[in-house]
Structures are given as C-alpha cells and as structure tokens.
N, C-alpha and C. Protein backbone atom coordinates (compact mmCIF):
# COMPACT_ATOMS: atom_id res chain seq x y z
N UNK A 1 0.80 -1.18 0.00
CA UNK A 1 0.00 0.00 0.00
C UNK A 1 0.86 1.27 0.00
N UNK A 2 1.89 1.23 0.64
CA UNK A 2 3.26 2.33 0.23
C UNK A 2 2.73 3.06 -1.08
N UNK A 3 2.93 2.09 -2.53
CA UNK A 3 2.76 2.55 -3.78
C UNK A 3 1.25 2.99 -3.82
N UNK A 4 0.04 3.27 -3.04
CA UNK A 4 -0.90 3.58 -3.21
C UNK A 4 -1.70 3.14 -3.98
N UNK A 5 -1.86 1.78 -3.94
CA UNK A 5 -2.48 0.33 -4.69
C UNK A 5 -3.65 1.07 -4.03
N UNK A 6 -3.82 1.32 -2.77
CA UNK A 6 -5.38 1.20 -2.22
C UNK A 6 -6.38 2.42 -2.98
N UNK A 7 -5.30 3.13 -3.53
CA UNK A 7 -6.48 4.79 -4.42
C UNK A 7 -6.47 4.43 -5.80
N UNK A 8 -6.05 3.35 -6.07
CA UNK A 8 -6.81 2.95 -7.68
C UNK A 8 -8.24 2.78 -8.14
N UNK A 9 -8.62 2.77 -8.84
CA UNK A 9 -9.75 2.79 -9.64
C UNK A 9 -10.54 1.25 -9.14
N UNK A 10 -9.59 0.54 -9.51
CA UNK A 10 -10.27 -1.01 -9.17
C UNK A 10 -10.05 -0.97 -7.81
N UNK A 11 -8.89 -1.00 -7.11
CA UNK A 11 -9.41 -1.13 -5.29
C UNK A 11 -10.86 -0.10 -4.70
N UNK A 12 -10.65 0.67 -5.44
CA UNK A 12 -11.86 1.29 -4.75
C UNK A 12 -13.20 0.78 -5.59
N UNK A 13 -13.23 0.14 -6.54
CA UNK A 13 -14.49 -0.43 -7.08
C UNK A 13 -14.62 -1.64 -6.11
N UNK A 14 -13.49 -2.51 -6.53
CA UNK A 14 -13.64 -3.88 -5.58
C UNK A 14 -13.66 -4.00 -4.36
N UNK A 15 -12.79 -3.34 -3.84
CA UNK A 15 -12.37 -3.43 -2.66
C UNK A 15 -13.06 -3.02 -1.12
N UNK A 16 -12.45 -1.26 -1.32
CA UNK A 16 -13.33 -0.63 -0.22
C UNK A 16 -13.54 0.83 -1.24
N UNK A 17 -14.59 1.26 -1.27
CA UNK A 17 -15.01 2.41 -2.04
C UNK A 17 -14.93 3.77 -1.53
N UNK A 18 -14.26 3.83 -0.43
CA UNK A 18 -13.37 4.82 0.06
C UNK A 18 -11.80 5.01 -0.20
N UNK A 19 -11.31 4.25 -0.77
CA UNK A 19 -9.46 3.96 -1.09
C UNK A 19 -9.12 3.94 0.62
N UNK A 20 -9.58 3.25 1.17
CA UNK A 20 -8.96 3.11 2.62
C UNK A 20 -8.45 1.72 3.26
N UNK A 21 -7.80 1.50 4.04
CA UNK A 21 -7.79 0.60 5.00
C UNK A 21 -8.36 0.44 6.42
N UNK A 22 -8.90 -0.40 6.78
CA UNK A 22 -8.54 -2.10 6.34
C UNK A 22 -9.44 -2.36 5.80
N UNK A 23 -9.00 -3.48 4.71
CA UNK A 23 -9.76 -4.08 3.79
C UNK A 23 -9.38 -5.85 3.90
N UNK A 24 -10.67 -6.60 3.51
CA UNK A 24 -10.44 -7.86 3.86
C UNK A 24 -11.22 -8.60 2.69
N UNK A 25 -10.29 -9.79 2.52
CA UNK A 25 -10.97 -10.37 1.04
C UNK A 25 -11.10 -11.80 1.89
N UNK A 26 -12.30 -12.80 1.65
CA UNK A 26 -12.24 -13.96 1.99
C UNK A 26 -13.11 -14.89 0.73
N UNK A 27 -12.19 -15.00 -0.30
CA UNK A 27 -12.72 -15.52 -1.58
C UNK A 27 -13.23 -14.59 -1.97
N UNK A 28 -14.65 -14.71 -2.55
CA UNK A 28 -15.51 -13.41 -3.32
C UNK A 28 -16.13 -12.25 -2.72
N UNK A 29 -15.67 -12.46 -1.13
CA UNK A 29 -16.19 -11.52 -0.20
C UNK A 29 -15.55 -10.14 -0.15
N UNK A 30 -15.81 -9.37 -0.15
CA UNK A 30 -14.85 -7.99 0.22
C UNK A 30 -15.62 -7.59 1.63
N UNK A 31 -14.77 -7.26 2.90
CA UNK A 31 -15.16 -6.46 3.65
C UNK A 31 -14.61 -5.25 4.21
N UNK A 32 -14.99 -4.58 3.90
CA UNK A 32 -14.01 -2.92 4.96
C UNK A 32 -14.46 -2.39 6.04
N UNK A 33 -13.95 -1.95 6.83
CA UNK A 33 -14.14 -1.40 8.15
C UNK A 33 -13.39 -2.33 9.15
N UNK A 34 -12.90 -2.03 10.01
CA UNK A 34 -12.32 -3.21 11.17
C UNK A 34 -12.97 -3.96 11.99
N UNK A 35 -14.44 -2.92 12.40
CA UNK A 35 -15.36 -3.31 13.11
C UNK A 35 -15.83 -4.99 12.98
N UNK A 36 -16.53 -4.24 11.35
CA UNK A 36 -17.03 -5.45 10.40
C UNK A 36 -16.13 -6.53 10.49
N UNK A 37 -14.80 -6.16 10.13
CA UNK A 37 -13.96 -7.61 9.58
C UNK A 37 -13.97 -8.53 10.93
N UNK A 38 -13.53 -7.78 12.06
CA UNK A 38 -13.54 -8.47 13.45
C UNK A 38 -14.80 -9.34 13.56
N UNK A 39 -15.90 -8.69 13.29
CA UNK A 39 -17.69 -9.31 13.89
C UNK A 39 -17.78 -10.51 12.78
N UNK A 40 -17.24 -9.90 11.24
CA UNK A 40 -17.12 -11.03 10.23
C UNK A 40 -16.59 -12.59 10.79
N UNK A 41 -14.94 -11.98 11.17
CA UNK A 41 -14.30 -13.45 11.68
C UNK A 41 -14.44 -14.23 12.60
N UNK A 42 -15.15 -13.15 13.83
CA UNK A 42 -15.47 -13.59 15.20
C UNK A 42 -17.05 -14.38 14.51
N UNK A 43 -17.65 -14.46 13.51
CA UNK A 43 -19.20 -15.46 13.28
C UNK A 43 -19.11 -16.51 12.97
N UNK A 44 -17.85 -15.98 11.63
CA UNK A 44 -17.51 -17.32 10.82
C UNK A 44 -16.20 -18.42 11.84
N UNK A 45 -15.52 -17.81 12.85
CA UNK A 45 -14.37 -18.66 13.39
C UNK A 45 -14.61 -19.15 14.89
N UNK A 46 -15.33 -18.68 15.73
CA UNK A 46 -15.48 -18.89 16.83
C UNK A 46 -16.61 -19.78 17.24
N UNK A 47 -16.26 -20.66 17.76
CA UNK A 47 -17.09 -21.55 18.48
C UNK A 47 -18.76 -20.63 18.68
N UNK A 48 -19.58 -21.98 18.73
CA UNK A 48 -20.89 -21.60 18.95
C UNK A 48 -21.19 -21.04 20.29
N UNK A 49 -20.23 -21.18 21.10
CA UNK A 49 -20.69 -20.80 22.65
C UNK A 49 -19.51 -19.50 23.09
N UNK A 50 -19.03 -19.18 21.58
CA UNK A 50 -18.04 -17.93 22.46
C UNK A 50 -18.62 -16.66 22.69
N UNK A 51 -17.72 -16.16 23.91
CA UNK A 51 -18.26 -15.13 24.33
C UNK A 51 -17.96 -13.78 23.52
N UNK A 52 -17.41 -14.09 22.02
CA UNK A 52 -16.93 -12.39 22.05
C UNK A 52 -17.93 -12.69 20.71
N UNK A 53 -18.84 -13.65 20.08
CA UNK A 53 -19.61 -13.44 19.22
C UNK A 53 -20.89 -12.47 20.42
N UNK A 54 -21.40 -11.46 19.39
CA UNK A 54 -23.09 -10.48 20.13
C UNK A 54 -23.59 -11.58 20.71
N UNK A 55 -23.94 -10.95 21.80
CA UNK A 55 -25.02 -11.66 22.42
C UNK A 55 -26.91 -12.05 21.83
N UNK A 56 -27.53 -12.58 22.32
CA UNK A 56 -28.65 -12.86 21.70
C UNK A 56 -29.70 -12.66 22.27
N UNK A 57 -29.67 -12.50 23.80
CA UNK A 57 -30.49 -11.90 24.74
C UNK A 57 -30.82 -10.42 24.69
N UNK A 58 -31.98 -9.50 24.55
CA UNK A 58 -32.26 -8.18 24.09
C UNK A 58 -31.60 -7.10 25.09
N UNK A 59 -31.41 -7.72 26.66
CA UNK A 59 -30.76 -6.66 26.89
C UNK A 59 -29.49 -6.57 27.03
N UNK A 60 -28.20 -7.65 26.66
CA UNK A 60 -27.48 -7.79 26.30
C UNK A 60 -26.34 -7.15 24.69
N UNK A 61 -27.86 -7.86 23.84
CA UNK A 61 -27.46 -6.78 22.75
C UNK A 61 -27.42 -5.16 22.93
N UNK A 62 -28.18 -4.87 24.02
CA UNK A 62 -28.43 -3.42 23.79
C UNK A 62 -26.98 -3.13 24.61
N UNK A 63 -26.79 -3.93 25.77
CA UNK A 63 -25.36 -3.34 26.50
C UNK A 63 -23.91 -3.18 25.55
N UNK A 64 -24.11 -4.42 24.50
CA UNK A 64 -23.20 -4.53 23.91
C UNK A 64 -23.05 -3.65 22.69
N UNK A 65 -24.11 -3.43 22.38
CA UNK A 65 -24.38 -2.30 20.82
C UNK A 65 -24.08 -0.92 21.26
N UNK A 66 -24.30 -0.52 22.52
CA UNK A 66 -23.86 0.67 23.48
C UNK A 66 -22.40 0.94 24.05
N UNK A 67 -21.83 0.04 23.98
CA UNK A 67 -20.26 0.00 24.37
C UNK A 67 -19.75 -0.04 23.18
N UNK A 68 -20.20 -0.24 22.07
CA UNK A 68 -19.58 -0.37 20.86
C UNK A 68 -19.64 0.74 20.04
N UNK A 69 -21.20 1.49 20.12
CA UNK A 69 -21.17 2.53 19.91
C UNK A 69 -20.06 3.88 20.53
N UNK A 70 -19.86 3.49 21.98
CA UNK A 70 -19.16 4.58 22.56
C UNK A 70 -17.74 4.41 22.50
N UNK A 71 -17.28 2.98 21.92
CA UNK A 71 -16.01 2.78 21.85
C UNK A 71 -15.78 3.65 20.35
N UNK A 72 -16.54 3.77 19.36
CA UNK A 72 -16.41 3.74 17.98
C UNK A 72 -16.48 5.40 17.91
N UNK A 73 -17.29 5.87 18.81
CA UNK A 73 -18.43 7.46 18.23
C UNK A 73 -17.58 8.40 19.29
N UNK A 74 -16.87 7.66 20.39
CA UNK A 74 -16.43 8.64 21.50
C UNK A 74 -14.64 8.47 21.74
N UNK A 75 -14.42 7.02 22.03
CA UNK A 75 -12.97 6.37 22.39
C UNK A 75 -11.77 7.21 21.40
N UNK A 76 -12.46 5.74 19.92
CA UNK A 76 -11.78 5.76 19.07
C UNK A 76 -11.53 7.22 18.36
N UNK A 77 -12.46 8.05 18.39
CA UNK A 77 -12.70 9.47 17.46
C UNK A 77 -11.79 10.07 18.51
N UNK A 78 -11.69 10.11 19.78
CA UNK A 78 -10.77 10.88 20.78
C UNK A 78 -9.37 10.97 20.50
N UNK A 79 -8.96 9.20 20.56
CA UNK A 79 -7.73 9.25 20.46
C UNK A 79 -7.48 9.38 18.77
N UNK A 80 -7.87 8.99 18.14
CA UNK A 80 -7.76 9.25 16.64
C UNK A 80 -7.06 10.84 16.04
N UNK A 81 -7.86 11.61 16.98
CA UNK A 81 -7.93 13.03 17.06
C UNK A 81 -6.07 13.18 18.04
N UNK A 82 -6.10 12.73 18.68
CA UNK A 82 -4.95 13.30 19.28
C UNK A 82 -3.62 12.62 18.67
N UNK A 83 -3.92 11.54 18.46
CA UNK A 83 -2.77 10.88 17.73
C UNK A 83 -2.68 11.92 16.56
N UNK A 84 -3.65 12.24 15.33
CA UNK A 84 -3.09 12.84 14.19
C UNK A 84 -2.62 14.10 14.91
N UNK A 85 -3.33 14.39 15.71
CA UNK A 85 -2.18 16.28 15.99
C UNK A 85 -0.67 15.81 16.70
N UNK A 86 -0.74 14.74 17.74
CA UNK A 86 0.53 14.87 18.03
C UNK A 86 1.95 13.95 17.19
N UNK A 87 1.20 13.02 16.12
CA UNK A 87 1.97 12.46 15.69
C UNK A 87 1.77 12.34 14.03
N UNK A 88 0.63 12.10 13.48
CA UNK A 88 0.44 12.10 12.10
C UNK A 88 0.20 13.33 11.36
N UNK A 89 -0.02 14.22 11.69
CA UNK A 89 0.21 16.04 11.09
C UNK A 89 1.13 15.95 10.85
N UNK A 90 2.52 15.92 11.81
CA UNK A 90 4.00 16.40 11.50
C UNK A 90 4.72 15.51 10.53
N UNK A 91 4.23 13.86 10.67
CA UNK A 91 5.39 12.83 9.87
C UNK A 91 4.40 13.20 8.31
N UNK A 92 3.05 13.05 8.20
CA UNK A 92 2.62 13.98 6.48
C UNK A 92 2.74 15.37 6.19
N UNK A 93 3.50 15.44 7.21
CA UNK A 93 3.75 17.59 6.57
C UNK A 93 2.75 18.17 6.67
N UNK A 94 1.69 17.86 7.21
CA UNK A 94 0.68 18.85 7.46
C UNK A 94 0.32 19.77 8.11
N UNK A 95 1.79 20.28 9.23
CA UNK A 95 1.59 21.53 9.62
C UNK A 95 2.20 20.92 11.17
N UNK A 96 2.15 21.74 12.22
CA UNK A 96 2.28 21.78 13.50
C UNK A 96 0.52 21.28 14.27
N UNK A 97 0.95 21.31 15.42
CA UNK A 97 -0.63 20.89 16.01
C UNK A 97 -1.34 21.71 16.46
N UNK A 98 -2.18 21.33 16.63
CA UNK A 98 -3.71 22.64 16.97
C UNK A 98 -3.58 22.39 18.63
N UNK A 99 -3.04 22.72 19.39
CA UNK A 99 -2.93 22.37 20.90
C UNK A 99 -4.38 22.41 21.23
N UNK A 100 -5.77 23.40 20.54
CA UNK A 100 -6.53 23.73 21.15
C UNK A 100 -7.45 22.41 20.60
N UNK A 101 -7.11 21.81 19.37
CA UNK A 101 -7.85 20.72 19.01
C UNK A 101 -7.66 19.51 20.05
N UNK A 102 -6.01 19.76 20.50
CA UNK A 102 -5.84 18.07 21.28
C UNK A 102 -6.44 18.27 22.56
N UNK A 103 -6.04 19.58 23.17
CA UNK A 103 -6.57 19.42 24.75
C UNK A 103 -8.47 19.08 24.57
N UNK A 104 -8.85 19.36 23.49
CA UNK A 104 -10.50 19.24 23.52
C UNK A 104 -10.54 17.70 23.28
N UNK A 105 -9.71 17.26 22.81
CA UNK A 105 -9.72 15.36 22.65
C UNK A 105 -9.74 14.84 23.49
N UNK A 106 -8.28 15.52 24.21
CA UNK A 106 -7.79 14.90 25.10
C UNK A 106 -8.54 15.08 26.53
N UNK A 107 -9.85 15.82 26.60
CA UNK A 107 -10.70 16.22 27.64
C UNK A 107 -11.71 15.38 27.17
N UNK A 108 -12.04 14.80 25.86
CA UNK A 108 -13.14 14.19 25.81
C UNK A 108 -13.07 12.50 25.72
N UNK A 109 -11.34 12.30 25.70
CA UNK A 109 -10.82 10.77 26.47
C UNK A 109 -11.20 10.92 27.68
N UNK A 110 -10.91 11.95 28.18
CA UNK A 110 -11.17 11.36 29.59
C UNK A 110 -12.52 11.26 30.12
N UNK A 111 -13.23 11.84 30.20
CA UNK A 111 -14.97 11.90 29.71
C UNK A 111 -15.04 10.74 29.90
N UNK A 112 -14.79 9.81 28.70
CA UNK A 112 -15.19 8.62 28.25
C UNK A 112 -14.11 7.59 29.32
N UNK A 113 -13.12 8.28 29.52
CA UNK A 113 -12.56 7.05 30.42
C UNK A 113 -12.74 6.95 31.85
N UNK A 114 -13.58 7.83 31.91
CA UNK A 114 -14.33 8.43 33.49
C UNK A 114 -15.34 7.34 33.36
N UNK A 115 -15.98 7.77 32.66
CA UNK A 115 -17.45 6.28 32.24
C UNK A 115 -16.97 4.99 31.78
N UNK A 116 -15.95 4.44 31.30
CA UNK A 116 -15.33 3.81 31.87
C UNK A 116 -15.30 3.08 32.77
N UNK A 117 -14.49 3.31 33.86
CA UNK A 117 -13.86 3.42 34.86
C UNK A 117 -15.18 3.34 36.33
N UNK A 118 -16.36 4.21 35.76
CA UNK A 118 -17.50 3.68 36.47
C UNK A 118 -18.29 2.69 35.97
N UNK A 119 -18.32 2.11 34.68
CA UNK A 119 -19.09 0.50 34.48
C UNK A 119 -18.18 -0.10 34.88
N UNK A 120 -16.69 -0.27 35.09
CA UNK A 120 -15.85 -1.41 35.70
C UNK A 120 -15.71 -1.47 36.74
N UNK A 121 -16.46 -0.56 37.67
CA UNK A 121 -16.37 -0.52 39.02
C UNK A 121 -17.15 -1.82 39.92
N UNK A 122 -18.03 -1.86 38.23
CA UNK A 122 -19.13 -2.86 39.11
C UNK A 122 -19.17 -4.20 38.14
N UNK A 123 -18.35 -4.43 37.27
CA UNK A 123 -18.21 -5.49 36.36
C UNK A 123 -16.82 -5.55 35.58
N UNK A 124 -16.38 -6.94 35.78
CA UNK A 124 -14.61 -6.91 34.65
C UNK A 124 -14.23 -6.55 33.51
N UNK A 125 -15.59 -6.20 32.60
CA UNK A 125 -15.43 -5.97 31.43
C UNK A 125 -16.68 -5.23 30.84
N UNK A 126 -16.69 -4.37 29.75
CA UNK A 126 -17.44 -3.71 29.57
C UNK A 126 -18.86 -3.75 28.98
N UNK A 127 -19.39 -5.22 28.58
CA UNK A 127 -20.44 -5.47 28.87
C UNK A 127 -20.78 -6.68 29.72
N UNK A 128 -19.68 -6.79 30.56
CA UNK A 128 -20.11 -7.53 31.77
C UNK A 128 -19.27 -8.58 32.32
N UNK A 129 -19.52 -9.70 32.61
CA UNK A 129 -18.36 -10.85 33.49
C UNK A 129 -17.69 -11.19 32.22
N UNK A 130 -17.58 -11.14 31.36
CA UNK A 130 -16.84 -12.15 30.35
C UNK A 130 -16.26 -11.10 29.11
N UNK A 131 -15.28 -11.16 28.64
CA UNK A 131 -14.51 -10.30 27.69
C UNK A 131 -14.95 -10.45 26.68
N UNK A 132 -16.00 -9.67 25.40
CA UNK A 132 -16.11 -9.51 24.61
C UNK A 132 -15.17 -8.71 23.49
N UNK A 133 -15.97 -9.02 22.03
CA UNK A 133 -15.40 -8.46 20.68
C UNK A 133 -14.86 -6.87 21.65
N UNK A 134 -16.00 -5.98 21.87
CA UNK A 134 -16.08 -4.68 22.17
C UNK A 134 -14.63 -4.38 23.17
N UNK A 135 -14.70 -5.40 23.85
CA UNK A 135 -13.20 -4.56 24.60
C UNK A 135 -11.89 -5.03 24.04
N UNK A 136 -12.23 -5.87 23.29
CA UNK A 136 -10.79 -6.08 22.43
C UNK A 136 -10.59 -4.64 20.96
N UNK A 137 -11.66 -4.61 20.81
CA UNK A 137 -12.01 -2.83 19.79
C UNK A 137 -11.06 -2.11 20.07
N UNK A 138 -11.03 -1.86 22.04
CA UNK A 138 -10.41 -1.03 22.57
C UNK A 138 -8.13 -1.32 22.32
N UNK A 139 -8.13 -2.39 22.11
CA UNK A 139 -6.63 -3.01 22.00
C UNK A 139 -5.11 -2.47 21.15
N UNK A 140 -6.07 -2.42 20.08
CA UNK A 140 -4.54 -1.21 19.27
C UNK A 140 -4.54 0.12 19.94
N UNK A 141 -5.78 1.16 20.28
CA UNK A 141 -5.00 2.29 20.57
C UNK A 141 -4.95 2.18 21.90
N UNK A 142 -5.22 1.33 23.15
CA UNK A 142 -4.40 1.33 24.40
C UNK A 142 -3.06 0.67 24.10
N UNK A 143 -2.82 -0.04 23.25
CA UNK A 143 -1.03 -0.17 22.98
C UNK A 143 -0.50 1.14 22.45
N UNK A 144 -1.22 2.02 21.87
CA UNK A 144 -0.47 3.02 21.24
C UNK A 144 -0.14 4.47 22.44
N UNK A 145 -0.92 4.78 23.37
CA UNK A 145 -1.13 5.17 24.28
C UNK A 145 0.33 5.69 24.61
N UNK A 146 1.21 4.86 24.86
CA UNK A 146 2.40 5.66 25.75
C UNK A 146 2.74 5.99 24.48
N UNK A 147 2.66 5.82 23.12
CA UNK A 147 3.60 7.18 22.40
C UNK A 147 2.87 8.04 22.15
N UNK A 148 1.66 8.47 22.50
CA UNK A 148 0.86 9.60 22.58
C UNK A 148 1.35 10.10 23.92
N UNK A 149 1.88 9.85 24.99
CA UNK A 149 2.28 10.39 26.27
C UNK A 149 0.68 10.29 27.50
N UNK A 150 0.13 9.73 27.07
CA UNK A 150 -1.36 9.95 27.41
C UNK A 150 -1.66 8.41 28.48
N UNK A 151 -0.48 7.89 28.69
CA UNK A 151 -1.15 6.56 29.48
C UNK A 151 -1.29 6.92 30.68
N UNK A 152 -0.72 7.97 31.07
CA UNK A 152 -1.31 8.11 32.87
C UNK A 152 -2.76 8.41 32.61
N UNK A 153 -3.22 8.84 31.74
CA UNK A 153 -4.95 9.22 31.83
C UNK A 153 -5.68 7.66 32.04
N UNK A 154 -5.00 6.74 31.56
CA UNK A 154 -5.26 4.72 32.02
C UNK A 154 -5.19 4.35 33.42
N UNK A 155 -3.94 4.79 33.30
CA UNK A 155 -3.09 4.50 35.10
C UNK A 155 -3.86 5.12 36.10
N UNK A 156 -3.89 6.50 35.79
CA UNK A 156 -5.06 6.96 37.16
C UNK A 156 -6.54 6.99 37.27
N UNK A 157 -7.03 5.45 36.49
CA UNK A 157 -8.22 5.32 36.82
C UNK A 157 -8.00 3.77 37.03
N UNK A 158 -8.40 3.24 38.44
CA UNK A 158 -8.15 1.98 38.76
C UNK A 158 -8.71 1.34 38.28
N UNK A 159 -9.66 0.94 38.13
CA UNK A 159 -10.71 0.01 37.40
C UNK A 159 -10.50 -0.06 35.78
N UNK A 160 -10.27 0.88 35.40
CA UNK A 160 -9.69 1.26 33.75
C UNK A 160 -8.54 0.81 33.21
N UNK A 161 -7.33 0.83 34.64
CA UNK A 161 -6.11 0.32 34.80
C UNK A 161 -6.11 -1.09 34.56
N UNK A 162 -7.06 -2.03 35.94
CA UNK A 162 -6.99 -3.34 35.95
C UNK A 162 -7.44 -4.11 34.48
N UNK A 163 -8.33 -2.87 34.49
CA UNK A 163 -9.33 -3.89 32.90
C UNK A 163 -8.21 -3.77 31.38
N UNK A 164 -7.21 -2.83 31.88
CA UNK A 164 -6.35 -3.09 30.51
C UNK A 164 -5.59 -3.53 30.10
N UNK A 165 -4.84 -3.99 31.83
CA UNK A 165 -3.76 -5.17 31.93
C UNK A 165 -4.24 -6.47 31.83
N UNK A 166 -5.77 -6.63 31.85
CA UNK A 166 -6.43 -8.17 32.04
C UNK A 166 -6.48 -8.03 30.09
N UNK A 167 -6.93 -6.64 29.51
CA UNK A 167 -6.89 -7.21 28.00
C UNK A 167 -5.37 -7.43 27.60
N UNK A 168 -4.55 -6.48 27.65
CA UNK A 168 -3.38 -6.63 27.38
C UNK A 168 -2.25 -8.16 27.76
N UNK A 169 -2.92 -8.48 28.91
CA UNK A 169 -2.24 -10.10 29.10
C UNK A 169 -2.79 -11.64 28.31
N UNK A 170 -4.18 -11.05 27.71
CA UNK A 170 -4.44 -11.87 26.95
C UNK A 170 -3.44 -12.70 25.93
N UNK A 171 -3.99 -14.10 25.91
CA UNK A 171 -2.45 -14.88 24.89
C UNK A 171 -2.49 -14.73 23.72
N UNK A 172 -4.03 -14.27 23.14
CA UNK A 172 -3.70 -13.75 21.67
C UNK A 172 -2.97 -11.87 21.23
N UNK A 173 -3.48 -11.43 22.52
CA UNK A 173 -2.67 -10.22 22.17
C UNK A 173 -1.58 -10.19 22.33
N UNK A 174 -0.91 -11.03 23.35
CA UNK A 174 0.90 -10.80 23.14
C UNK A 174 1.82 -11.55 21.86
N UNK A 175 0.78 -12.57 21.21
CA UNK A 175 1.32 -12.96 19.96
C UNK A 175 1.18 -11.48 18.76
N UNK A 176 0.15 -10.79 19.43
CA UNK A 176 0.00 -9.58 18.24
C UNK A 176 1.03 -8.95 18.58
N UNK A 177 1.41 -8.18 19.88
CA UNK A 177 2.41 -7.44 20.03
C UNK A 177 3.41 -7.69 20.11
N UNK A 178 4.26 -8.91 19.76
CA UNK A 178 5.46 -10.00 19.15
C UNK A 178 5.38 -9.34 17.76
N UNK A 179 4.47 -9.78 16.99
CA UNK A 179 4.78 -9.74 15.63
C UNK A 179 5.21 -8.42 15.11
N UNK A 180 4.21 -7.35 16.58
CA UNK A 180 4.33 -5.60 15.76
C UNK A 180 5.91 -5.30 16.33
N UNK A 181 6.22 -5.89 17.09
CA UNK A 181 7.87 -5.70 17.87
C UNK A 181 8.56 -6.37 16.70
N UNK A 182 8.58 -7.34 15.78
CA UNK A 182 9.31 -8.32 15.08
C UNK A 182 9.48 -7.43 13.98
C-alpha cells in the first residue's frame, strides 16, 4: 500500500469504495471497516458458545451495541484526534498541532474514560463478566497510548487500569504485540 495500490480505480471499485484501510478479502467476499472484519471473523471462526460473538439476549445486545457505539463514536474518534495532531500532522507535513484541538480530545478521552472506569467498578469488562469483541475494539490504541504520552490518563483510573492489563495479558494479544515488535 506504500505505492498507493489502495487509491486505484479497481481497489476502490472492488475493494473498499473509500481507497482506505482495512480491507479484507475472503474468496468473493470484500469487507471494509475493522469493526465489520472483526464481527465477520469472530461469526464465521469462533465456536458456537463464544463469548466475544453479540449476544442474543435483548438486553445484552443493547449493552453490547452501546459500548460499541461509545467505543467507535467517542474512544476511538478521541484518540484518533490526538494521535493525528501529536503524531500524524507532522510525519505527512501537514503543519504543527492545533494544541486547542488536542486538549478538547484529550478532555473528551477522559470523559469517556471516566465512564469507563465507572461500568468497571461494578463489572470486569465492559459489557459484563466475560470479555467480549467490544473490549478487544479497545486493543490497538491502548497499545499506542504511551507514544501519545497519554497513558497516565489509564493509570489513574483503577478500574480502567486493571481492565487493561487483564486485555493486554491476553495470549492472543501478546502474539499480536510480538509480531508488531518483530
């Protein structure tokens, strides 16, 4: 993708119709978005009784469609936002950072990691006893976190803390963060 395969004519017909990543092919399938590809693999690969496929119970789905929403509409858009001012503006030349854009991000991470930090007060994971798709969502940008300088905003919320060292010790994520170290 270096050579910008993904803004061609045919990737964006076939592929993803935005010229973006991630994009996922499984035979004649095309899927884009990460969300999708995750909920895709987690239907088609995971056992009938796992816990990180949606739940099927109505108020379950709704806990889980609600953490997903706020991981996607609040989390992800937060740090997204602070990462490009403090790190992806400068390496594409796009200027210096808007300090007034990050501190408003970086006030509306914490927002969200305040709420947080109060559903884990009273449960291990964020829609409840058992680790779902939704808090693994959360997994690339809490690894990215200390090069944003931003992990004490993790650290000084206990419950936020425990719940990220319980995702982060997971055995499929330290094979991920092997490979991104390799």
């Amino acid at each position: 993708m270096k050579r910008g395969e993904h803004k061609t004519s045919d990737f964006i017909r076939d592929v993803h119709p935005f010229g973006k990543l991630p994009a996922f092919e499984d035979g004649s399938l095309h899927i884009f978005e990460s969300r999708a590809i995750c909920r895709y693999l987690v239907a088609k690969y995971a056992s009938p009784d796992s816990v990180m496929l949606p739940p099927t119970k109505l108020e379950d789905i709704a806990s889980f469609e609600q953490v997903a929403s706020v991981e996607s509409s609040y989390f992800d858009t937060s740090i997204f936002k602070i990462a490009y001012e403090k790190m992806f503006k400068q390496f594409f030349g796009l200027g210096e950072a808007d300090t007034a854009e990050m501190r408003k991000s970086e006030n509306d991470l914490k927002e969200v990691l305040d709420y947080y930090d109060q559903v884990l007060a009273s449960q291990r994971y964020l829609t409840g006893s058992k680790v779902s798709l939704v808090d693994l969502f959360h997994l690339p940008w809490l690894h990215f976190l200390p090069r944003l300088g931003i992990e004490d905003e993790i650290l000084s919320r206990k419950n936020v803390a425990v719940w990220c060292e319980r995702l982060e010790q997971r055995a499929t994520w330290c094979k991920v963060v092997q490979v991104i170290a390799s």
